[in-house]
PDB file of N, CA and C in Angstrom:
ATOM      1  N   UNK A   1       0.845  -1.162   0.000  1.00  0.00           N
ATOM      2  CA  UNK A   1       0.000   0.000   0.000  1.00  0.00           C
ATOM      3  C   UNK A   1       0.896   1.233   0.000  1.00  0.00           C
ATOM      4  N   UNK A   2       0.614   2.026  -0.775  1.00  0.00           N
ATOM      5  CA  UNK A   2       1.068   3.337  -1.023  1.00  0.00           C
ATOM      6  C   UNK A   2       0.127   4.482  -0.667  1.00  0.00           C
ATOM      7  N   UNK A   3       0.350   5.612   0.281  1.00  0.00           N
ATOM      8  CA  UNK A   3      -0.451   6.278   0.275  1.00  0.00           C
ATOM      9  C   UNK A   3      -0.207   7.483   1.023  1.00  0.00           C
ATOM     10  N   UNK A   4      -0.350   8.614   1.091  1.00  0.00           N
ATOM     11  CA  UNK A   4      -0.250   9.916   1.791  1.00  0.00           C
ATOM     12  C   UNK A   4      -1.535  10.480   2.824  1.00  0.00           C
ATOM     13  N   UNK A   5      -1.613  10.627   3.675  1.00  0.00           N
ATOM     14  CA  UNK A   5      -2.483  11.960   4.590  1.00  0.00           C
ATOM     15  C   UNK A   5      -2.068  13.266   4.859  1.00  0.00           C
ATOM     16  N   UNK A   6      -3.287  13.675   4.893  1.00  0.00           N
ATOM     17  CA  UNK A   6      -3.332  15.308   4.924  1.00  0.00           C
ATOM     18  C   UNK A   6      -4.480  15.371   5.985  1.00  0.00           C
ATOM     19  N   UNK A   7      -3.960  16.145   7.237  1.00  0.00           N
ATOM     20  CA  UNK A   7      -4.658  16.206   8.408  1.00  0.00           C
ATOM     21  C   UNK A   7      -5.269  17.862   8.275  1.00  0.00           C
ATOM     22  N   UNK A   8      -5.804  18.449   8.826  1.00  0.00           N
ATOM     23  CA  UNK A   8      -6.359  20.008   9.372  1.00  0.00           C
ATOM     24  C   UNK A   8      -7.228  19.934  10.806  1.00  0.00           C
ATOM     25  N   UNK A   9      -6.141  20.770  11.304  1.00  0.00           N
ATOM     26  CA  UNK A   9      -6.900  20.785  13.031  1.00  0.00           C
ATOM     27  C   UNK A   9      -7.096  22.621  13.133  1.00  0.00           C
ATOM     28  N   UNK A  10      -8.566  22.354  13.542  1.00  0.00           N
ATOM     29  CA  UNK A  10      -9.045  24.075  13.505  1.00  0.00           C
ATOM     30  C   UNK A  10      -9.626  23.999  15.132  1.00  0.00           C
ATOM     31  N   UNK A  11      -9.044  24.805  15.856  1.00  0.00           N
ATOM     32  CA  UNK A  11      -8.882  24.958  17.637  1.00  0.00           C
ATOM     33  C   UNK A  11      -9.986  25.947  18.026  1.00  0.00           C
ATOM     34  N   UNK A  12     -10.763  25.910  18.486  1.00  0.00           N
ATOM     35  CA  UNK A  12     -11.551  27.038  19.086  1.00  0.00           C
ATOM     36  C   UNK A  12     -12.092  26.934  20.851  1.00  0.00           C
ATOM     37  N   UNK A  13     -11.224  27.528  21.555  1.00  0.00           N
ATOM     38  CA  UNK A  13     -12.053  27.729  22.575  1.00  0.00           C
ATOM     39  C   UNK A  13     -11.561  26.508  23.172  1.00  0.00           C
ATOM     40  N   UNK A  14     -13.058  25.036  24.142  1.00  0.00           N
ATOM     41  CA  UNK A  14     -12.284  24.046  23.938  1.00  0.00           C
ATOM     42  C   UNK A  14     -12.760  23.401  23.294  1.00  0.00           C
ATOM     43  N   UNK A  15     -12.521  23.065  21.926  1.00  0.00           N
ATOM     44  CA  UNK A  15     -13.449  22.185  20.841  1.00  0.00           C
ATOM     45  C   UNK A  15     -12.620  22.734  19.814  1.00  0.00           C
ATOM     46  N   UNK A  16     -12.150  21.605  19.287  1.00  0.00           N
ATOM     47  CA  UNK A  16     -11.108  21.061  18.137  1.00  0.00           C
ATOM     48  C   UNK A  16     -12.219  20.256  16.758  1.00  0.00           C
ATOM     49  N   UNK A  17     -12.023  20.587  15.933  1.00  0.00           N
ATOM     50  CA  UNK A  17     -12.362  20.190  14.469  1.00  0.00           C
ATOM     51  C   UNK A  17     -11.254  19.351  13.916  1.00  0.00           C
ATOM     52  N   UNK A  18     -11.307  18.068  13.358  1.00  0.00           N
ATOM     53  CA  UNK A  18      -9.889  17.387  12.838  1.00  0.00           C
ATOM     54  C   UNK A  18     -10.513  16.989  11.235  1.00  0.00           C
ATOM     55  N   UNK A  19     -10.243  17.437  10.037  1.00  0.00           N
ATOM     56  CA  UNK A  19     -10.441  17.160   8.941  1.00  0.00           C
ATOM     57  C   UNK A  19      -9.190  16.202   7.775  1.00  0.00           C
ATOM     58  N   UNK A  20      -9.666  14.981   7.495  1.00  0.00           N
ATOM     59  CA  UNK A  20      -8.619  14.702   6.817  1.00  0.00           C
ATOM     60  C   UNK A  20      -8.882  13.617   5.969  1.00  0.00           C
ATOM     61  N   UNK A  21      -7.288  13.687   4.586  1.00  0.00           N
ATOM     62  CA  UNK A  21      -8.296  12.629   3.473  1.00  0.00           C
ATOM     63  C   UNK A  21      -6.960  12.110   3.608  1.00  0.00           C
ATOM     64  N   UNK A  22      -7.223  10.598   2.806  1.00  0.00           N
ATOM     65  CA  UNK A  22      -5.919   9.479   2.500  1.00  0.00           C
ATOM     66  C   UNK A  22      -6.457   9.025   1.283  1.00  0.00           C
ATOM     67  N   UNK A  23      -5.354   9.500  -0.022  1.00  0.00           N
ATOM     68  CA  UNK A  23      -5.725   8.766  -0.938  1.00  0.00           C
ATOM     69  C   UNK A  23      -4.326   7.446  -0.852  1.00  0.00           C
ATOM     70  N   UNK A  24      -4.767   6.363  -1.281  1.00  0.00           N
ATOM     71  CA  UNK A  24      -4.378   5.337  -1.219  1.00  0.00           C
ATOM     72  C   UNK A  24      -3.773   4.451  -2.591  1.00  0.00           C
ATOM     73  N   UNK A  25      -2.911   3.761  -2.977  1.00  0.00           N
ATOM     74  CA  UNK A  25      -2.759   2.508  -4.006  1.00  0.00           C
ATOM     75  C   UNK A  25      -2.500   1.438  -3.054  1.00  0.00           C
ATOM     76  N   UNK A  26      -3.634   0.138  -3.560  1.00  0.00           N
ATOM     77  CA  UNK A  26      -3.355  -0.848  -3.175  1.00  0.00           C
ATOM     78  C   UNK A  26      -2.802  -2.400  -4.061  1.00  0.00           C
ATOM     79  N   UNK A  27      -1.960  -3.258  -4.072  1.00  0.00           N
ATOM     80  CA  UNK A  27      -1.758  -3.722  -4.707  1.00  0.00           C
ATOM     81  C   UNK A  27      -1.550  -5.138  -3.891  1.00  0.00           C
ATOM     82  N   UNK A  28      -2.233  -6.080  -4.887  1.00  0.00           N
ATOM     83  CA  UNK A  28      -1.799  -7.551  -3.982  1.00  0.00           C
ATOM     84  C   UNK A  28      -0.739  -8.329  -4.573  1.00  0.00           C
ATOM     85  N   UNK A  29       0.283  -8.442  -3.962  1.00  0.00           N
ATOM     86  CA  UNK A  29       1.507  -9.369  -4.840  1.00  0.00           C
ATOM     87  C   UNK A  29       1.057 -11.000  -5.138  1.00  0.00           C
ATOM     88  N   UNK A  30       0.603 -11.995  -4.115  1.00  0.00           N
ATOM     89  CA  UNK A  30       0.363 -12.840  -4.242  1.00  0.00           C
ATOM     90  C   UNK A  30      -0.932 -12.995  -4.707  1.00  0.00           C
ATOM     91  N   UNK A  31      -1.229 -12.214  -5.015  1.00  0.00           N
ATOM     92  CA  UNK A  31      -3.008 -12.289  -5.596  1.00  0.00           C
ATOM     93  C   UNK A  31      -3.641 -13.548  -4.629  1.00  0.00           C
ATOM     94  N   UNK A  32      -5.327 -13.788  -4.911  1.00  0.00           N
ATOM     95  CA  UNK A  32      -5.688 -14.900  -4.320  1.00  0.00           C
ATOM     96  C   UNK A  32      -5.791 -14.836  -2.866  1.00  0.00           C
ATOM     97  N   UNK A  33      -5.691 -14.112  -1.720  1.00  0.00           N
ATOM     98  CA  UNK A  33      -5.756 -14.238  -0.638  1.00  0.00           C
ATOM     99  C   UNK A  33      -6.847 -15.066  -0.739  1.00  0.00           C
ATOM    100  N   UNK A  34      -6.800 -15.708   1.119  1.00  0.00           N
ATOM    101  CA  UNK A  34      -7.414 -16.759   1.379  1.00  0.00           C
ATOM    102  C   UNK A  34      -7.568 -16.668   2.550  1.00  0.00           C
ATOM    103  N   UNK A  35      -9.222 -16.616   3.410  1.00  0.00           N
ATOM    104  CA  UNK A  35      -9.346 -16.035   4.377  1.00  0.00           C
ATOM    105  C   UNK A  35     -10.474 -17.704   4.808  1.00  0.00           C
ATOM    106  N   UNK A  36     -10.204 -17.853   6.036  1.00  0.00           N
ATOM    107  CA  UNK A  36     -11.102 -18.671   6.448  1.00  0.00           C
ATOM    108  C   UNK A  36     -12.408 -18.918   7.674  1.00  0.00           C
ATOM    109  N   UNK A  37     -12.998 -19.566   7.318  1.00  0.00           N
ATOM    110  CA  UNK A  37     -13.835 -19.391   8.074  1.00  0.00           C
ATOM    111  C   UNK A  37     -15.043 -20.542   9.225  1.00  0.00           C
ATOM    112  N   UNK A  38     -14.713 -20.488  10.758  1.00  0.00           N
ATOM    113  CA  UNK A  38     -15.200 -21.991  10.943  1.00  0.00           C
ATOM    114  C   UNK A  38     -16.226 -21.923  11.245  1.00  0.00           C
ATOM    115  N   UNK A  39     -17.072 -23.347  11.249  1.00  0.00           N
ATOM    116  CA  UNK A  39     -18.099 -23.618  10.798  1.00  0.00           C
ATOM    117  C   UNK A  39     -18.587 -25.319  11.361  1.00  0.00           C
ATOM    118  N   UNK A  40     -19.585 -25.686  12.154  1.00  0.00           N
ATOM    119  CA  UNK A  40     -19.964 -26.977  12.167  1.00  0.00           C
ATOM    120  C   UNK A  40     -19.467 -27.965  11.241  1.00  0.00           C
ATOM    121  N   UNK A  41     -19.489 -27.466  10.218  1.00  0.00           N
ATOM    122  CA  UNK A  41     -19.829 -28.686   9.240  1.00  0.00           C
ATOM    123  C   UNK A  41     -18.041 -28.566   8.453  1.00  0.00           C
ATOM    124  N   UNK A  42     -17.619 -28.057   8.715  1.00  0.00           N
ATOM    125  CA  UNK A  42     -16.127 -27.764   8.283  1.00  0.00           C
ATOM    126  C   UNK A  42     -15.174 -26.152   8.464  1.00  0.00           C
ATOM    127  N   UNK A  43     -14.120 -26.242   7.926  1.00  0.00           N
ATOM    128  CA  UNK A  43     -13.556 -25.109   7.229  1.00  0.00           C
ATOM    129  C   UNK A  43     -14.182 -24.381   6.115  1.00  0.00           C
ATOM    130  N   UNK A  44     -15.004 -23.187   5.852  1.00  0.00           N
ATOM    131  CA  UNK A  44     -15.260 -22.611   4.845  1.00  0.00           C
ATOM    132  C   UNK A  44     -14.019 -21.793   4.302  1.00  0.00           C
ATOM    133  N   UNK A  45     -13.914 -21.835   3.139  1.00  0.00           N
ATOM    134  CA  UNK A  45     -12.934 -20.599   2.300  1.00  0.00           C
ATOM    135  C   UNK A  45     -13.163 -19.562   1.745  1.00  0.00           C
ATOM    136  N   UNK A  46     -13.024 -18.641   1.996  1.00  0.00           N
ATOM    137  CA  UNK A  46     -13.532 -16.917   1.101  1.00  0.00           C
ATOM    138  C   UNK A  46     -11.842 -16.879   0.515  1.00  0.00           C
ATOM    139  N   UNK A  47     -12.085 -17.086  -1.007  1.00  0.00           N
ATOM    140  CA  UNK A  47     -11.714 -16.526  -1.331  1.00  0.00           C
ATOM    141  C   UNK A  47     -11.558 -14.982  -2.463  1.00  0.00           C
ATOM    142  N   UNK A  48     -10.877 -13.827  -2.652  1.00  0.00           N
ATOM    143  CA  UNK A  48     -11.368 -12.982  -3.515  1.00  0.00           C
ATOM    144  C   UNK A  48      -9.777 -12.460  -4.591  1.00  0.00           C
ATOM    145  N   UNK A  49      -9.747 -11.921  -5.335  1.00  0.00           N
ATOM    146  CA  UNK A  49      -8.996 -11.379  -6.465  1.00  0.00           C
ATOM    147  C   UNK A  49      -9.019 -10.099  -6.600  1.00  0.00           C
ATOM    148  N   UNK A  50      -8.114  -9.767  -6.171  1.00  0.00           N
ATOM    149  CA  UNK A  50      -7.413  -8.375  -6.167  1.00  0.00           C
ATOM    150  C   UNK A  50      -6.128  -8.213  -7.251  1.00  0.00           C
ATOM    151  N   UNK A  51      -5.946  -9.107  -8.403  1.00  0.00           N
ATOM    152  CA  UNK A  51      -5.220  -8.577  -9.275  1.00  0.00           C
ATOM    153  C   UNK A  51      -5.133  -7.170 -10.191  1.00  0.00           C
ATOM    154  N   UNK A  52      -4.067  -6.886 -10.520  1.00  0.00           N
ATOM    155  CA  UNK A  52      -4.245  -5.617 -10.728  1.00  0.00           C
ATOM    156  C   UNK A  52      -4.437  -4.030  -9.895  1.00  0.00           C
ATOM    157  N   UNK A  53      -4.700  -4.266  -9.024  1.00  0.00           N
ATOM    158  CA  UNK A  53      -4.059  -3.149  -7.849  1.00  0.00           C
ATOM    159  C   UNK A  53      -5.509  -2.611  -7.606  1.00  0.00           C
ATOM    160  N   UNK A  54      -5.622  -1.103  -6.802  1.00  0.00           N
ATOM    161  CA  UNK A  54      -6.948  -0.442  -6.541  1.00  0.00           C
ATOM    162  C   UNK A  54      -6.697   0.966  -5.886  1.00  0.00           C
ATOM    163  N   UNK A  55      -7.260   2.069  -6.384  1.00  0.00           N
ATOM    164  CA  UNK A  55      -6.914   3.245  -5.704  1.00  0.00           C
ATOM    165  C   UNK A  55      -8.311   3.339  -4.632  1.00  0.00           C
ATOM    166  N   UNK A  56      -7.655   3.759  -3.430  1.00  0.00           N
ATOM    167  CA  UNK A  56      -8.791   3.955  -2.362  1.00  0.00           C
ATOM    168  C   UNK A  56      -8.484   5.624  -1.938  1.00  0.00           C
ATOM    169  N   UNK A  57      -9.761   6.607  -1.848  1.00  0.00           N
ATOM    170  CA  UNK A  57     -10.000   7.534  -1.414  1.00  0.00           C
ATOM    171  C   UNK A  57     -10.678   7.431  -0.408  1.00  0.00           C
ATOM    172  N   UNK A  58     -10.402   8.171   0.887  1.00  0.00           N
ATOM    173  CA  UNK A  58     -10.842   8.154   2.379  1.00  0.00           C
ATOM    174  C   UNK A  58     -10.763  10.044   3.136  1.00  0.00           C
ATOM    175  N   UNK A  59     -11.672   9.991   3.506  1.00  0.00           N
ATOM    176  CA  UNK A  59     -11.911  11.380   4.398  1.00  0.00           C
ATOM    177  C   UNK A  59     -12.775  11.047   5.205  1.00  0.00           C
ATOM    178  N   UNK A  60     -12.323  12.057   6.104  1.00  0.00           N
ATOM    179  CA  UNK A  60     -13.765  12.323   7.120  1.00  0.00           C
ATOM    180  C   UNK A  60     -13.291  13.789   7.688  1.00  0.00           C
ATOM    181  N   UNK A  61     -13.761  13.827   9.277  1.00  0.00           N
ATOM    182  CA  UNK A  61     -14.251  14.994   9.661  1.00  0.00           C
ATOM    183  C   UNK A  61     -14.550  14.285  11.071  1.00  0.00           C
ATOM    184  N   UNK A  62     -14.243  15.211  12.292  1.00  0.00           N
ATOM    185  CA  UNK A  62     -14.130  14.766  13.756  1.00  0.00           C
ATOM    186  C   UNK A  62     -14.691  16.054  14.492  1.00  0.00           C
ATOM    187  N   UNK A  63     -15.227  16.274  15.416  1.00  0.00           N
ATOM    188  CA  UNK A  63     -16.073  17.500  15.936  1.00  0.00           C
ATOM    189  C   UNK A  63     -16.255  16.988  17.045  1.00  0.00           C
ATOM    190  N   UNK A  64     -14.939  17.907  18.423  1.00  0.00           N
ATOM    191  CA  UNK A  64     -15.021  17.581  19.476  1.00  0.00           C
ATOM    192  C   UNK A  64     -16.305  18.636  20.023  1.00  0.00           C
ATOM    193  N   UNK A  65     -17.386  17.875  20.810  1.00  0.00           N
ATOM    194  CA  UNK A  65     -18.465  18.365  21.256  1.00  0.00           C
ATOM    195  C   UNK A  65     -18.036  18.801  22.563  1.00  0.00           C
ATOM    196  N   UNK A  66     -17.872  18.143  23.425  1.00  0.00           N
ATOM    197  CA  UNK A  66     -17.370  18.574  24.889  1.00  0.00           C
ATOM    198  C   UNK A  66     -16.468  18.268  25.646  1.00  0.00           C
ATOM    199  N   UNK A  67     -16.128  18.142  26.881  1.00  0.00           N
ATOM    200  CA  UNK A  67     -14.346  17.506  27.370  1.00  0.00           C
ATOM    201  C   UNK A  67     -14.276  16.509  26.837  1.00  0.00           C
ATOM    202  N   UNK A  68     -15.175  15.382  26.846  1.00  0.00           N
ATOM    203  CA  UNK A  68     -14.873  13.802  26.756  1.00  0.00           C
ATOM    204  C   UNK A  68     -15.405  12.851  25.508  1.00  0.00           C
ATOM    205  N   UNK A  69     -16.017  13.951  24.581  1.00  0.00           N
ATOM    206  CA  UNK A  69     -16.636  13.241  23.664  1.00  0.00           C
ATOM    207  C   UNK A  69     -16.753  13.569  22.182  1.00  0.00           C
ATOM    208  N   UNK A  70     -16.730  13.490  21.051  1.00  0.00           N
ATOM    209  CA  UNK A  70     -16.843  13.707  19.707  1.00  0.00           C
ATOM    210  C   UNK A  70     -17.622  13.057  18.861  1.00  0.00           C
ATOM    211  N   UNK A  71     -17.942  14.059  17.768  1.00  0.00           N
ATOM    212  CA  UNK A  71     -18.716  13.412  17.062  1.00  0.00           C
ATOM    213  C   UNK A  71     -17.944  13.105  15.711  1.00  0.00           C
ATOM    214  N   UNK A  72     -17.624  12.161  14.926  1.00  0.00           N
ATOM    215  CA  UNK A  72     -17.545  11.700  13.712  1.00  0.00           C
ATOM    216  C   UNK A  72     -18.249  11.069  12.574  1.00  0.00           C
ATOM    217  N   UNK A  73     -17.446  11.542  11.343  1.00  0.00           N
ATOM    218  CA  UNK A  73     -17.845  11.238  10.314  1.00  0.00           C
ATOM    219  C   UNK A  73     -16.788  10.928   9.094  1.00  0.00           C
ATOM    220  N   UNK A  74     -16.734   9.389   8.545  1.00  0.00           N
ATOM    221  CA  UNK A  74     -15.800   9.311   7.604  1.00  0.00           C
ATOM    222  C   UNK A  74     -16.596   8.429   6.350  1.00  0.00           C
ATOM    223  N   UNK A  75     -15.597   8.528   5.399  1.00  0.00           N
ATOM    224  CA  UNK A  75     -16.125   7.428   4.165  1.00  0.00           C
ATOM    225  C   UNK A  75     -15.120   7.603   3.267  1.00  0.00           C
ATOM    226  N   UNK A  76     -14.929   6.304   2.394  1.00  0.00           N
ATOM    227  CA  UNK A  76     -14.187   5.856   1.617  1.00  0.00           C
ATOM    228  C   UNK A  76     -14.623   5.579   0.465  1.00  0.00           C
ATOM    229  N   UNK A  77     -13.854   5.564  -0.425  1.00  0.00           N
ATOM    230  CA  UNK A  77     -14.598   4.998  -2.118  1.00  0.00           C
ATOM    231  C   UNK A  77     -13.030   4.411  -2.611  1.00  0.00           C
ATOM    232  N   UNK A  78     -13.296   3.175  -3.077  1.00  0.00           N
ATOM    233  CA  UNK A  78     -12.245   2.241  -3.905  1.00  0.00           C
ATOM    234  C   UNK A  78     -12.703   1.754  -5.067  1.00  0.00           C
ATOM    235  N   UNK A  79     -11.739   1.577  -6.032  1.00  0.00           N
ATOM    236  CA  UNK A  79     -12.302   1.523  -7.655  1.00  0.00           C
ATOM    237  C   UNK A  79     -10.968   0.292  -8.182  1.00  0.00           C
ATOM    238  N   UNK A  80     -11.487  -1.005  -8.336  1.00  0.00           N
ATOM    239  CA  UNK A  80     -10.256  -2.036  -8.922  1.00  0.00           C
ATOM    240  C   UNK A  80      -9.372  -0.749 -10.175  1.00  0.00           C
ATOM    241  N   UNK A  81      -8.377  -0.904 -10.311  1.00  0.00           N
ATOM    242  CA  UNK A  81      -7.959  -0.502 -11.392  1.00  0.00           C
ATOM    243  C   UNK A  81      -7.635  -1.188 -12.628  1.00  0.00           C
ATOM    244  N   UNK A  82      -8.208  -2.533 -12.993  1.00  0.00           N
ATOM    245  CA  UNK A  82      -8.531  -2.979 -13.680  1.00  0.00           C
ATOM    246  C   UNK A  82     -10.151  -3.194 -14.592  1.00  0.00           C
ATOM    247  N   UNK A  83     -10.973  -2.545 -13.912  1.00  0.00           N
ATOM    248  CA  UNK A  83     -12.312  -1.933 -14.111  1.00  0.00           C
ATOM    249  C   UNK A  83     -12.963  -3.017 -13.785  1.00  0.00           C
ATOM    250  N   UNK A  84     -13.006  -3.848 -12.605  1.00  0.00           N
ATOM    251  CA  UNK A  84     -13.718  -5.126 -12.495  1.00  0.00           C
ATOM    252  C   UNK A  84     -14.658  -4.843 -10.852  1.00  0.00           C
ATOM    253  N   UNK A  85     -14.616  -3.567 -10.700  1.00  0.00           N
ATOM    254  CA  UNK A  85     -15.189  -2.804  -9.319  1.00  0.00           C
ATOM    255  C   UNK A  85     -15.064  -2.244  -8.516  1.00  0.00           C
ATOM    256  N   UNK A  86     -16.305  -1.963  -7.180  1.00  0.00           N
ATOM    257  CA  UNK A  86     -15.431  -0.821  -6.732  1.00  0.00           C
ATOM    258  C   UNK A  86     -16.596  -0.985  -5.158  1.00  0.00           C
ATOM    259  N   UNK A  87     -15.909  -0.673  -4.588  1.00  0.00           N
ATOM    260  CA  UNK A  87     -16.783  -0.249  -2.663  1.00  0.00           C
ATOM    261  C   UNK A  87     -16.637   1.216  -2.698  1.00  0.00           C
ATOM    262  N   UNK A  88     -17.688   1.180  -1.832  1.00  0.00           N
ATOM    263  CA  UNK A  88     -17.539   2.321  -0.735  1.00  0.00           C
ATOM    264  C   UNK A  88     -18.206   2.023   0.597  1.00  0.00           C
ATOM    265  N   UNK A  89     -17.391   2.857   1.325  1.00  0.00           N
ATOM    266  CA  UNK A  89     -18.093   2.992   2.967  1.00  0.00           C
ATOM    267  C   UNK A  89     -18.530   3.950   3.848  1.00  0.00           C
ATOM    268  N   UNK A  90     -19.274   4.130   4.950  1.00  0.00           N
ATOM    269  CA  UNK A  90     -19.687   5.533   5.769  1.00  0.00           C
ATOM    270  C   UNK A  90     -19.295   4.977   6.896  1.00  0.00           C
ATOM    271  N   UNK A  91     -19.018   5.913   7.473  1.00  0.00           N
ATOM    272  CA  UNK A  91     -19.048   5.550   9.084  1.00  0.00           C
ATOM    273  C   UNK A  91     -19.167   6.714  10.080  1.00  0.00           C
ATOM    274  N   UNK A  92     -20.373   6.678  11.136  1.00  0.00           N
ATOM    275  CA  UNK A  92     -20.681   7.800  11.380  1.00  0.00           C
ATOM    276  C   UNK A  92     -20.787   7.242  13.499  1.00  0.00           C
ATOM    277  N   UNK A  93     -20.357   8.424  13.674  1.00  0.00           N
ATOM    278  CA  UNK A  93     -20.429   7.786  15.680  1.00  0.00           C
ATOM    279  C   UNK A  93     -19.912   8.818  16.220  1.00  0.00           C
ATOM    280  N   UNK A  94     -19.804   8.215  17.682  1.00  0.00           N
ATOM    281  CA  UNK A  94     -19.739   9.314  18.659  1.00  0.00           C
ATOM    282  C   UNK A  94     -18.082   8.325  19.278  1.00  0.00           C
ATOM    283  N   UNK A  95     -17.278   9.432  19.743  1.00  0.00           N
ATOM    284  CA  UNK A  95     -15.873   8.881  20.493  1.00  0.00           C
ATOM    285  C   UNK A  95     -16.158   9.140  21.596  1.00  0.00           C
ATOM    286  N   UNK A  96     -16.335   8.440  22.638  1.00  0.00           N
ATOM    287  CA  UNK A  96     -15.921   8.661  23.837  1.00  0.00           C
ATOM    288  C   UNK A  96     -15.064   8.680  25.394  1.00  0.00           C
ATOM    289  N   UNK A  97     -14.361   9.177  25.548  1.00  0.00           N
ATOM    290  CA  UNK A  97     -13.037   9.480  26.366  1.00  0.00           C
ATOM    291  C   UNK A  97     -13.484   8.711  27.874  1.00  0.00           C
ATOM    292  N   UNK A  98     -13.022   8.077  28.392  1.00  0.00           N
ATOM    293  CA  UNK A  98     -13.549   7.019  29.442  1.00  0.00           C
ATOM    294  C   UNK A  98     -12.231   6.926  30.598  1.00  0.00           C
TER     295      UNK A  98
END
């Protein structure tokens, strides 16, 4: 994996804003991973194909609400670079300092 971040922290008062993206290259050398999975009745196998590599874009956004807690928000989008597909994800919650 190849990839860079770029953070931005904006301070006010006491409540911090954290903004930031990661664009990504991913590439599988051995292609074929092999992930398993157990099961009554045996070993199941997942396997999937990642030949040909994949650029992944990721950001979000963090919004400290009060001493101990924040609110977030991130998501990602990945595209095979062989044109055979692509994800995306959200992810949205609260952090809390304990």
């Amino acid at each position: 994996m190849i990839g860079a971040c770029y953070a931005d922290i904006a301070q006010t008062e006491d409540k911090a804003t954290l903004l930031w993206i990661c664009p990504s290259f991913m590439r599988t050398f051995q292609n074929k991973p092999r992930t398993y999975f157990f099961s009554a009745t045996g070993d199941i196998a997942f396997e999937f194909d990642q030949s040909g590599g994949s650029f992944e874009l990721a950001a979000g956004i963090e919004r400290q609400r009060g001493k101990d807690y924040a609110l977030f928000l991130s998501g990602l989008y990945r595209v095979g670079l062989d044109g055979d597909g692509y994800d995306y994800g959200l992810k949205a919650g609260i952090r809390w300092d304990f």
